[in-house]
Protein backbone atom coordinates (compact mmCIF):
# COMPACT_ATOMS: atom_id res chain seq x y z
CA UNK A 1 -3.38 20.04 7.52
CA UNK A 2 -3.10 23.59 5.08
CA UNK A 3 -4.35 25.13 8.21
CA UNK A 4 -2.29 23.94 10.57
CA UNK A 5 0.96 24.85 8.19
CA UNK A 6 -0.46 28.53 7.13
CA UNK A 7 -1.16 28.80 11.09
CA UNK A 8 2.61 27.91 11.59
CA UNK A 9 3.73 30.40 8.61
CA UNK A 10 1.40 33.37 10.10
CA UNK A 11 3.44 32.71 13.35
CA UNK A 12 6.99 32.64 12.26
CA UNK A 13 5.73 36.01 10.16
CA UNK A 14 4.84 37.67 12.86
CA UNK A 15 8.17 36.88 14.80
CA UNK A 16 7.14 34.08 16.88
CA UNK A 17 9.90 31.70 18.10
CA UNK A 18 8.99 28.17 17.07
CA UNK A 19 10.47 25.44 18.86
CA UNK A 20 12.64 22.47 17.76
CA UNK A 21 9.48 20.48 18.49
CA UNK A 22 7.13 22.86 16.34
CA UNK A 23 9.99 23.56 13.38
CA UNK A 24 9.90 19.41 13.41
CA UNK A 25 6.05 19.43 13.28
CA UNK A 26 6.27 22.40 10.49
CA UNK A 27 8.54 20.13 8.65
CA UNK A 28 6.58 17.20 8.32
CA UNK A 29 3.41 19.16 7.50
CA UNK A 30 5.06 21.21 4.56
CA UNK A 31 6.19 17.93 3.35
CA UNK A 32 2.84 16.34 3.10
CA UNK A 33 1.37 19.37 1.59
CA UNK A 34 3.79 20.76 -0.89
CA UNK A 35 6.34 17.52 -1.47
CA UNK A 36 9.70 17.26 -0.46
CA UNK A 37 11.18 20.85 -1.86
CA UNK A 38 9.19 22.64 0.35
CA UNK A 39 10.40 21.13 3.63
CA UNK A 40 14.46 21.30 2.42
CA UNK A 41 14.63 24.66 1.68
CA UNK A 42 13.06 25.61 5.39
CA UNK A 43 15.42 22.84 6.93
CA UNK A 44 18.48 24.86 5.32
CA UNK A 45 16.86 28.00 6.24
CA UNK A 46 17.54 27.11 9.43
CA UNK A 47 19.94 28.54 11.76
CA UNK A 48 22.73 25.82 12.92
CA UNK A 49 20.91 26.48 16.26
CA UNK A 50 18.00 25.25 15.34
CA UNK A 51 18.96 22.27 13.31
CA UNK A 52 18.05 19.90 16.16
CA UNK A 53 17.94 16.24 16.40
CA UNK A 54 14.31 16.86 16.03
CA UNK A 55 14.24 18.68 12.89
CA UNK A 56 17.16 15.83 11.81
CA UNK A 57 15.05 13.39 12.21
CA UNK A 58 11.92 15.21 10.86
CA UNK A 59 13.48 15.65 7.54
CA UNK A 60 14.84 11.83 7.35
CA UNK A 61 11.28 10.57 8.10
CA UNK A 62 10.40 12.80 4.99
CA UNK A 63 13.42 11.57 2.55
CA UNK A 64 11.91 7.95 3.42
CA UNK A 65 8.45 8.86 2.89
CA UNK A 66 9.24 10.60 -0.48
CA UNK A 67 11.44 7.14 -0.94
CA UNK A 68 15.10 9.07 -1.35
CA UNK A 69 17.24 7.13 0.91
CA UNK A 70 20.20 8.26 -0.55
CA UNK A 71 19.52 11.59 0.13
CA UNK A 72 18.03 10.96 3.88
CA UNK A 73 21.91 9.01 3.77
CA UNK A 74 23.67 12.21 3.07
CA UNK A 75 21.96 14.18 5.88
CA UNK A 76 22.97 11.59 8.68
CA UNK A 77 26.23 12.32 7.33
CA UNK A 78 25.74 15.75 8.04
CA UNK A 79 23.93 15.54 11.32
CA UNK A 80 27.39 13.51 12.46
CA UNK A 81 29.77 15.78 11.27
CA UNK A 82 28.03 18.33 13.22
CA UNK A 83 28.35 15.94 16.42
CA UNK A 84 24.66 15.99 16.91
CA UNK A 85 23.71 12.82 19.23
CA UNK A 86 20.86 10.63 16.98
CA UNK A 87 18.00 9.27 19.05
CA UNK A 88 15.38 6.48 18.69
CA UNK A 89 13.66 7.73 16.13
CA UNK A 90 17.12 8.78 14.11
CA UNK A 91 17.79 5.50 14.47
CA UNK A 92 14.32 3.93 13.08
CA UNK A 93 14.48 6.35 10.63
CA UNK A 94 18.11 5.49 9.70
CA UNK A 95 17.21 1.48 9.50
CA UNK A 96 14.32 2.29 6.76
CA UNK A 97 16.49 4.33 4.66
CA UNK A 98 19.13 1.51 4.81
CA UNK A 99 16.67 -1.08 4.07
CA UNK A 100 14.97 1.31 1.00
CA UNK A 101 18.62 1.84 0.12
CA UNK A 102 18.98 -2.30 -0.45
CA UNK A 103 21.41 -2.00 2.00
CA UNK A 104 19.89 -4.71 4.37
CA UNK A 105 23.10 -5.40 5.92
CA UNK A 106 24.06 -1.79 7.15
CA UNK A 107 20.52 -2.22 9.43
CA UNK A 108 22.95 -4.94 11.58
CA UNK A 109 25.69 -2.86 12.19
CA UNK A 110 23.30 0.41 12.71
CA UNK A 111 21.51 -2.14 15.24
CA UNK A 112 24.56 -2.83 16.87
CA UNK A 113 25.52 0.85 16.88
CA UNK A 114 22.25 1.78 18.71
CA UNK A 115 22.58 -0.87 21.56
CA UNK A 116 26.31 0.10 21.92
CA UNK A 117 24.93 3.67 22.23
CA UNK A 118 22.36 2.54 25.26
CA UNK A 119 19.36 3.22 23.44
CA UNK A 120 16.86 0.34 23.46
CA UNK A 121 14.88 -1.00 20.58
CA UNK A 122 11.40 -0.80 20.32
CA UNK A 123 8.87 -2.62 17.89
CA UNK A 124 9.60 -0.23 14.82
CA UNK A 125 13.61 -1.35 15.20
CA UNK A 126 13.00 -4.96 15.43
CA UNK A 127 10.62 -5.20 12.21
CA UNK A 128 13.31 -3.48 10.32
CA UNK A 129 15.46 -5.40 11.98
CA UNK A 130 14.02 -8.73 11.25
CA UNK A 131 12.87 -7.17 7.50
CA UNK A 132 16.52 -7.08 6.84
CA UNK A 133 17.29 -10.50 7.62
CA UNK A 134 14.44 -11.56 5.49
CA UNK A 135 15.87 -9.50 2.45
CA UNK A 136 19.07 -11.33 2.58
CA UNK A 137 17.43 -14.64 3.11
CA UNK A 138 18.46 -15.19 6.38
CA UNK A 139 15.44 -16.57 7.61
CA UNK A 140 17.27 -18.75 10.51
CA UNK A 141 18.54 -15.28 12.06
CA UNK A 142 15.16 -13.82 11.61
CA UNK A 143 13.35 -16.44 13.58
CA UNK A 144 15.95 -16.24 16.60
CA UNK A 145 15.67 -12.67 16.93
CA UNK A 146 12.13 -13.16 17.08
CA UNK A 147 12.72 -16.21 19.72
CA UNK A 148 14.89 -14.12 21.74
CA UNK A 149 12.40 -11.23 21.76
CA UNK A 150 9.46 -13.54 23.24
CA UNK A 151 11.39 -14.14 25.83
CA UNK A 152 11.99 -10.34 26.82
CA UNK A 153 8.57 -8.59 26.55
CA UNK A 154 5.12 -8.89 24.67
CA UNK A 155 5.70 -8.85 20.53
CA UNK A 156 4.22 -6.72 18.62
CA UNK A 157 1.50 -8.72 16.06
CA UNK A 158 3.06 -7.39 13.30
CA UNK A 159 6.70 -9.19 13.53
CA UNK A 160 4.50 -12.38 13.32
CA UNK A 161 2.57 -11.28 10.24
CA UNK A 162 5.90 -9.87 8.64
CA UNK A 163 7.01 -13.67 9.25
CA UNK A 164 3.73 -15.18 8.12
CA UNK A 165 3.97 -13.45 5.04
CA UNK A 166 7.72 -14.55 4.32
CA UNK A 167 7.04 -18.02 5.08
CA UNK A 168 3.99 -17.84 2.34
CA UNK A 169 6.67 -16.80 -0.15
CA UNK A 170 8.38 -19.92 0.33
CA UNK A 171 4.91 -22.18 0.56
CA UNK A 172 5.71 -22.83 4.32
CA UNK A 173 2.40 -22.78 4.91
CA UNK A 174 2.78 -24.78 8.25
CA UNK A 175 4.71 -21.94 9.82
CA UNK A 176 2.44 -19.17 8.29
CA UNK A 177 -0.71 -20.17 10.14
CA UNK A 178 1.45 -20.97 13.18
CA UNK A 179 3.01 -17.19 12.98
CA UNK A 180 -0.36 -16.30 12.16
CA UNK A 181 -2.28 -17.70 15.66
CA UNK A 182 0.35 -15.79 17.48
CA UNK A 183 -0.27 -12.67 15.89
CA UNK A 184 -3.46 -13.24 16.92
CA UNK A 185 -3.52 -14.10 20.30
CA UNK A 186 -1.25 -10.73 20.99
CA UNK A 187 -2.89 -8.31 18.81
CA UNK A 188 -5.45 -5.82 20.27
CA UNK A 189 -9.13 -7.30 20.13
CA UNK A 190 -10.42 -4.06 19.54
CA UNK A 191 -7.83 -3.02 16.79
CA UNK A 192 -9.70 -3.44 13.17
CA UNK A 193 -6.24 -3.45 10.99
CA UNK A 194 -4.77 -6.47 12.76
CA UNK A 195 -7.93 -8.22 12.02
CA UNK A 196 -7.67 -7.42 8.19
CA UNK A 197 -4.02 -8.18 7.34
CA UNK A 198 -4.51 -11.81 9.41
CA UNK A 199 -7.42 -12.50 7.42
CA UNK A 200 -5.60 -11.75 4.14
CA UNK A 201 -2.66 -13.77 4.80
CA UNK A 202 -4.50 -16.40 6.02
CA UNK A 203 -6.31 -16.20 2.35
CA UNK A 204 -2.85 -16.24 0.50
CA UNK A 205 -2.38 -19.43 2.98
CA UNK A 206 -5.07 -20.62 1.05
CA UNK A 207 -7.24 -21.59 4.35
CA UNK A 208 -10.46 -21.12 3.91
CA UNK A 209 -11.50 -22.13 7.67
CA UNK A 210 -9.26 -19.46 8.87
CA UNK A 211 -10.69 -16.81 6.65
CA UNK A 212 -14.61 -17.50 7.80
CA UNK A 213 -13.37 -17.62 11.44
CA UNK A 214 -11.68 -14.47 11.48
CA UNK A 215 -14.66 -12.69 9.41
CA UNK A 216 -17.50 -14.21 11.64
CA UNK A 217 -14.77 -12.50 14.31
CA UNK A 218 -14.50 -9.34 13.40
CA UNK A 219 -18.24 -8.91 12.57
CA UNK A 220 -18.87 -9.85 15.94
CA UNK A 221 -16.40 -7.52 17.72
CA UNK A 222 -17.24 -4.42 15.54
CA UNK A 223 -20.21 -2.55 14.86
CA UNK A 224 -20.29 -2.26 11.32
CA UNK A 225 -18.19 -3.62 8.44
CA UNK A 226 -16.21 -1.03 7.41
CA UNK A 227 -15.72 -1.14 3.04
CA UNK A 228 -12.01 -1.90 4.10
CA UNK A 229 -12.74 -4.99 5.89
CA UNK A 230 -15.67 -6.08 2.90
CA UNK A 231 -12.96 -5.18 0.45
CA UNK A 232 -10.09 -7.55 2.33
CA UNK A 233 -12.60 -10.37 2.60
CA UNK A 234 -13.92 -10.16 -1.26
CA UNK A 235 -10.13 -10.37 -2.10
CA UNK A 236 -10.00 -13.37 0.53
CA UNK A 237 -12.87 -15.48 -0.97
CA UNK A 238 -11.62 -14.50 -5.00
CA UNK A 239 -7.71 -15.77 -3.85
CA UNK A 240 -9.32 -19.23 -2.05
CA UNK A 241 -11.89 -19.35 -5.52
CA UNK A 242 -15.04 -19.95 -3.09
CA UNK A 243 -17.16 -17.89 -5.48
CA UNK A 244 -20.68 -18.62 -3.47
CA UNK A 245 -19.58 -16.73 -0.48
CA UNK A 246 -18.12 -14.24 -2.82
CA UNK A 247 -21.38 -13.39 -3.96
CA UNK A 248 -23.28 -13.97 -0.60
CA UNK A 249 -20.60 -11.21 0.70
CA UNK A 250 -21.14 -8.61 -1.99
CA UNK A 251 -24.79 -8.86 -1.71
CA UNK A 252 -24.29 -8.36 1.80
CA UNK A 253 -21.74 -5.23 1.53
CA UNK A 254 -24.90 -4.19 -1.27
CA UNK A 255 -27.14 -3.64 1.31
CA UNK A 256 -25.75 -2.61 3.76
CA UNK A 257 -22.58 -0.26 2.76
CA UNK A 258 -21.49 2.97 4.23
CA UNK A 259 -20.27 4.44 1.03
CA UNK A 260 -20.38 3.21 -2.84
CA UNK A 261 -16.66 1.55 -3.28
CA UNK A 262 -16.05 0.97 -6.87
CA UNK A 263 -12.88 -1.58 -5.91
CA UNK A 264 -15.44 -3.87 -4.09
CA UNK A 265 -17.72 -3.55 -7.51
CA UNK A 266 -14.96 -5.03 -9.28
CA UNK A 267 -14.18 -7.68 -7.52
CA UNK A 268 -17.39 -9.12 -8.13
CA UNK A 269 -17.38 -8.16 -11.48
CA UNK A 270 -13.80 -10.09 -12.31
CA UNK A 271 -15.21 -13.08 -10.73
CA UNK A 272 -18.15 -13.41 -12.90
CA UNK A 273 -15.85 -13.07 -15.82
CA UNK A 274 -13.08 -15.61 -14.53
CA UNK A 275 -16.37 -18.10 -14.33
CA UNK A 276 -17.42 -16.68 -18.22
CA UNK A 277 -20.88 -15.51 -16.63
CA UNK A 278 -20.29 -12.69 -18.64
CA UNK A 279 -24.05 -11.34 -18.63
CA UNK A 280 -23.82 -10.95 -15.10
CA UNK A 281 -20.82 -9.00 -15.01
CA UNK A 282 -22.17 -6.67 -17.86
CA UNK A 283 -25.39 -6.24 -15.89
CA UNK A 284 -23.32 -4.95 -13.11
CA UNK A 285 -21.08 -2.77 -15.37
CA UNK A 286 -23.62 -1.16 -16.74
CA UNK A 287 -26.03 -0.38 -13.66
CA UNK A 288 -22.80 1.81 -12.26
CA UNK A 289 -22.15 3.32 -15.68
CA UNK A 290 -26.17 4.31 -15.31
CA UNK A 291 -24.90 5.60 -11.95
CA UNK A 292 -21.89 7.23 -12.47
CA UNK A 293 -19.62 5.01 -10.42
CA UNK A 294 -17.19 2.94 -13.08
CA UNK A 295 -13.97 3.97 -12.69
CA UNK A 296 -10.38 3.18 -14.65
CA UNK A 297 -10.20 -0.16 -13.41
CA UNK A 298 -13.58 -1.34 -14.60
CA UNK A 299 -12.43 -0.40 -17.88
CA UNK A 300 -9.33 -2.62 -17.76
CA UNK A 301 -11.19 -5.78 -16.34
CA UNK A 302 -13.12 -5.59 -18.97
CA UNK A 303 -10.80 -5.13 -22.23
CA UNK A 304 -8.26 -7.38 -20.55
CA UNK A 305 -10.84 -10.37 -20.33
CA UNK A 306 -12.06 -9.88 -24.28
CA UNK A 307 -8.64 -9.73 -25.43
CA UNK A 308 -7.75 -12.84 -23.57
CA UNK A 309 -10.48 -14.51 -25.31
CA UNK A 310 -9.13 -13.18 -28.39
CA UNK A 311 -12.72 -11.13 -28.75
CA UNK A 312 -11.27 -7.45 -29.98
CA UNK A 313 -14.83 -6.14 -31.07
CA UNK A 314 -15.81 -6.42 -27.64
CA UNK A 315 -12.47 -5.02 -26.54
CA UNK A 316 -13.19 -2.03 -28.76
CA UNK A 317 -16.74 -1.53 -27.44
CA UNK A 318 -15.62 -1.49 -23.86
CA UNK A 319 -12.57 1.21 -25.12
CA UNK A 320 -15.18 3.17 -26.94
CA UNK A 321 -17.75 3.26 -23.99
CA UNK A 322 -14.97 4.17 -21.07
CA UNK A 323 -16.21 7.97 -21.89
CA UNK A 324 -19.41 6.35 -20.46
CA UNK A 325 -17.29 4.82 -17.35
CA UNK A 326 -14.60 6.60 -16.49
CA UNK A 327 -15.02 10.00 -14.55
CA UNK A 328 -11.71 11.76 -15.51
CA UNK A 329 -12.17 13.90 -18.76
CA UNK A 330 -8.46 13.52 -19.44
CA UNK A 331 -8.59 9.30 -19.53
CA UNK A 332 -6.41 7.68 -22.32
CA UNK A 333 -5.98 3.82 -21.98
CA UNK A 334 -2.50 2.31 -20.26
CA UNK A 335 0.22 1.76 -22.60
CA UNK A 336 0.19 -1.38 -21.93
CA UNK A 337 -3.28 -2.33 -23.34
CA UNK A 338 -2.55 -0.26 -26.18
CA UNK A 339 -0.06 -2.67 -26.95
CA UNK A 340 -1.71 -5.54 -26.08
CA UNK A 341 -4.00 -4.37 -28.92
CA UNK A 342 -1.43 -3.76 -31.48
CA UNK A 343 -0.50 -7.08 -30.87
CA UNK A 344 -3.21 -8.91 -31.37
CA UNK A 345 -3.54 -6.80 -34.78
CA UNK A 346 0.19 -7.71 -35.92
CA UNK A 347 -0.52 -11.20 -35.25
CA UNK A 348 -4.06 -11.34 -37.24
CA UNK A 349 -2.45 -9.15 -40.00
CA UNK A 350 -5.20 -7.20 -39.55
CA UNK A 351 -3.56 -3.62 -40.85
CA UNK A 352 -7.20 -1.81 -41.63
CA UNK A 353 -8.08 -2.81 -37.79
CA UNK A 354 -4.72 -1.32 -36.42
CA UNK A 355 -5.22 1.89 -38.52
CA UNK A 356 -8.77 2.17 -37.43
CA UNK A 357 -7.41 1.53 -33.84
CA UNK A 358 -5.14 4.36 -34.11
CA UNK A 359 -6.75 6.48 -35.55
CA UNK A 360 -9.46 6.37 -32.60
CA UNK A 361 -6.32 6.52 -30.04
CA UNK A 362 -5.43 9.82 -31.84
CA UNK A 363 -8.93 11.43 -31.38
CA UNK A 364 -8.79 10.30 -27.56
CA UNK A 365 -5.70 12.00 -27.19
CA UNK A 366 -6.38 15.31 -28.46
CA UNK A 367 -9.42 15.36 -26.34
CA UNK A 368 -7.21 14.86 -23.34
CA UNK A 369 -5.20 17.41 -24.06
C-alpha cells in the first residue's frame, strides 16, 4: 500500500497527469496510510477541475471510515453548491454518514432523493436503508422493505443477518433462526464469512443444533479451518455453555492450527476459570508465558477472575508477573482494574495494601515511560 502511494507521488512529481479515477485511488490510499490529514490537504490541493464526483466521493468514504460524519456532511454541501451530480456510491456513502451522524431519518428522504434522481439501489443502500429503520425502532417498515425486495431480485445474505441480529435484541428468537435459514440458503457456498457470522448468531440464538450443523458445514466445504472460523466457534460453544465441545474444539485447533492465536488461548482459558478449574487454566497460562505468547488480555482474565473472588494476592501475582506475559515493554494495567483494586482496598480498609499497590503502579509507570 506505501508503494503503491510513493509510486503515485513519484508520478505526479514528475508531471504526470493523474486521472479523476487515480487522484480517487491516491486519496483513499493516503488515507489508510497517513490518517485523514493527509488525504484533505491533497483534496483541497486540487484544482476545481479535478474535484470530481470521484474524488467527492473518495474523500466521504474516508470521513466515514475515520468516523467524522459531520465533516463528510459539510463536503456534500460543498459538492452541491458546486452543482456536481452525486452517484451511487455518493449516495451509499451519504446514507452511512447520516446513519453515523444518528440521523437515521435523513437516510429516508436521501433514499427517496436517489430514486427520484433515477439511480437504483443496490445491496449497500438497502442495508443502510433497512439499518435506519432498525435504529428508530421501526421494525414493521424494516421487514416490508425487505418483503418488497424478495419480490424484485435475489437478497443479499446480509439484510437477513442484519435482521437476525435485531430480532435477537428483542429475544425473537423465532424470527432470528427463520431470517437466519434464509441467509443461508442465498449466501455463497463457497464464501467463508457468511458461514461465520450465521454460526455466531445462531450461538447468541442460543441453538446449539444450529451451531454443530453449520460447523460440521463449513469443515466440510473448506479445506482447512481457518483461526477465524476456530475463534467464531470457541465463542459459539462458551455463549451456549457446552464446555465439552469447547475443549474437544481447542484441542482440535491445538493440533492442527495455521498460526499461534492468543484470542483462541483465552477462550479456553476463561472457561476453565468460569467452571473454577483454576489449575487448568494456570497450566495453560503459564505454558504460553514459557512461550512467549500471553498477551494483554490474558492478563485481564486473570486479575478480573481473582478479584471477583475477592482473592487480591492472586490478583497481585498475576499484575506482578504480566512483565512475564505481556510483550509490549510500555504495558501499564487499564484504569479500570486499577480501580477495581482501589476498591476492593477502600472497602477492606486495607490502607498499607493500597500504598503498597501504588507504590508498585508508580514503578510500572516510570518504566513505561
Amino acid at each position: 500500500m506505501l508503494l503503491c502511494t510513493q509510486l503515485l507521488d513519484w508520478m505526479e512529481a514528475r508531471g504526470a497527469n493523474l486521472s479523476p479515477g487515480h487522484q480517487a485511488v491516491r486519496l483513499d490510499l493516503v488515507s489508510k496510510v497517513h490518517g485523514i490529514q493527509a488525504p484533505e490537504e491533497y483534496f483541497w490541493s486540487l484544482p476545481n477541475i479535478s474535484k470530481s464526483v470521484k474524488t467527492y466521493s473518495c474523500l466521504l468514504n474516508c470521513y466515514g471510515q475515520h468516523g467524522l460524519a459531520y465533516k463528510g456532511l459539510e463536503l456534500y454541501e460543498n459538492m452541491k453548491a458546486k452543482n456536481i451530480v452525486p452517484d451511487k456510491l455518493v449516495y451509499n456513502h451519504l446514507l452511512k454518514l447520516y446513519q453515523k451522524a444518528g440521523q437515521p431519518e435523513k437516510v429516508r428522504s436521501t433514499f427517496e432523493e436517489m430514486r427520484e434522481s433515477g439511480i437504483s439501489a443496490d445491496k449497500f443502500t438497502y442495508f443502510t436503508l433497512i439499518e435506519s429503520y432498525i435504529t428508530m425502532n421501526d421494525l414493521d417498515t424494516a421487514e416490508k422493505i425487505l418483503e418488497e425486495l424478495q419480490k424484485l431480485a435475489p437478497v443479499h445474505w446480509s439484510l437477513y443477518t442484519l435482521m437476525a441480529n435485531n430480532y435477537i435484541k428483542l429475544e425473537q428468537f423465532g424470527k432470528a433462526e427463520a431470517a437466519l435459514k434464509k441467509a443461508e440458503e442465498v449466501m455463497d457456498k463457497a464464501e467463508l464469512h457468511p458461514c461465520n457470522v450465521i454460526l455466531s448468531l445462531h450461538a447468541l440464538c442460543g441453538n446449539s443444533t444450529e451451531v454443530k450443523r453449520i460447523w460440521e458445514s463449513l469443515k466440510s466445504t473448506f479445506k482447512k479451518c481457518l483461526n477465524r472460523s476456530y475463534l467464531v466457534m470457541l465463542q459459539g460453544l462458551s455463549m451456549i455453555d457446552d464446555f465439552e465441545s469447547l475443549q474437544q474444539i481447542f484441542q482440535e485447533w491445538q493440533s492442527n492450527h495455521e498460526h499461534y492465536d492468543m484470542r483462541i488461548t483465552n477462550i479456553m482459558i476463561k472457561a476453565y476459570l468460569d467452571k473454577s478449574m483454576i489449575d487448568e487454566a494456570e497450566a495453560i497460562r503459564q505454558s504460553t508465558m514459557a512461550q512467549g505468547r500471553c498477551e494483554e488480555r490474558t492478563v485481564y482474565i486473570f486479575a478480573e477472575f481473582y478479584l471477583d473472588k475477592s482473592d487480591v494476592n492472586a490478583a497481585l501475582e498475576i499484575l506482578r508477573d504480566a512483565k512475564n506475559m505481556v510483550t509490549t515493554r510500555k504495558w501499564v494495567p487499564s484504569e479500570e482494574l486499577v480501580n477495581r483494586f482501589l476498591k476492593h482496598y477502600e472497602e477492606s480498609k486495607d490502607v498499607a495494601g493500597a500504598e503498597s499497590f501504588l507504590e508498585w503502579l508508580k514503578k510500572i509507570e516510570l518504566n513505561a515511560l
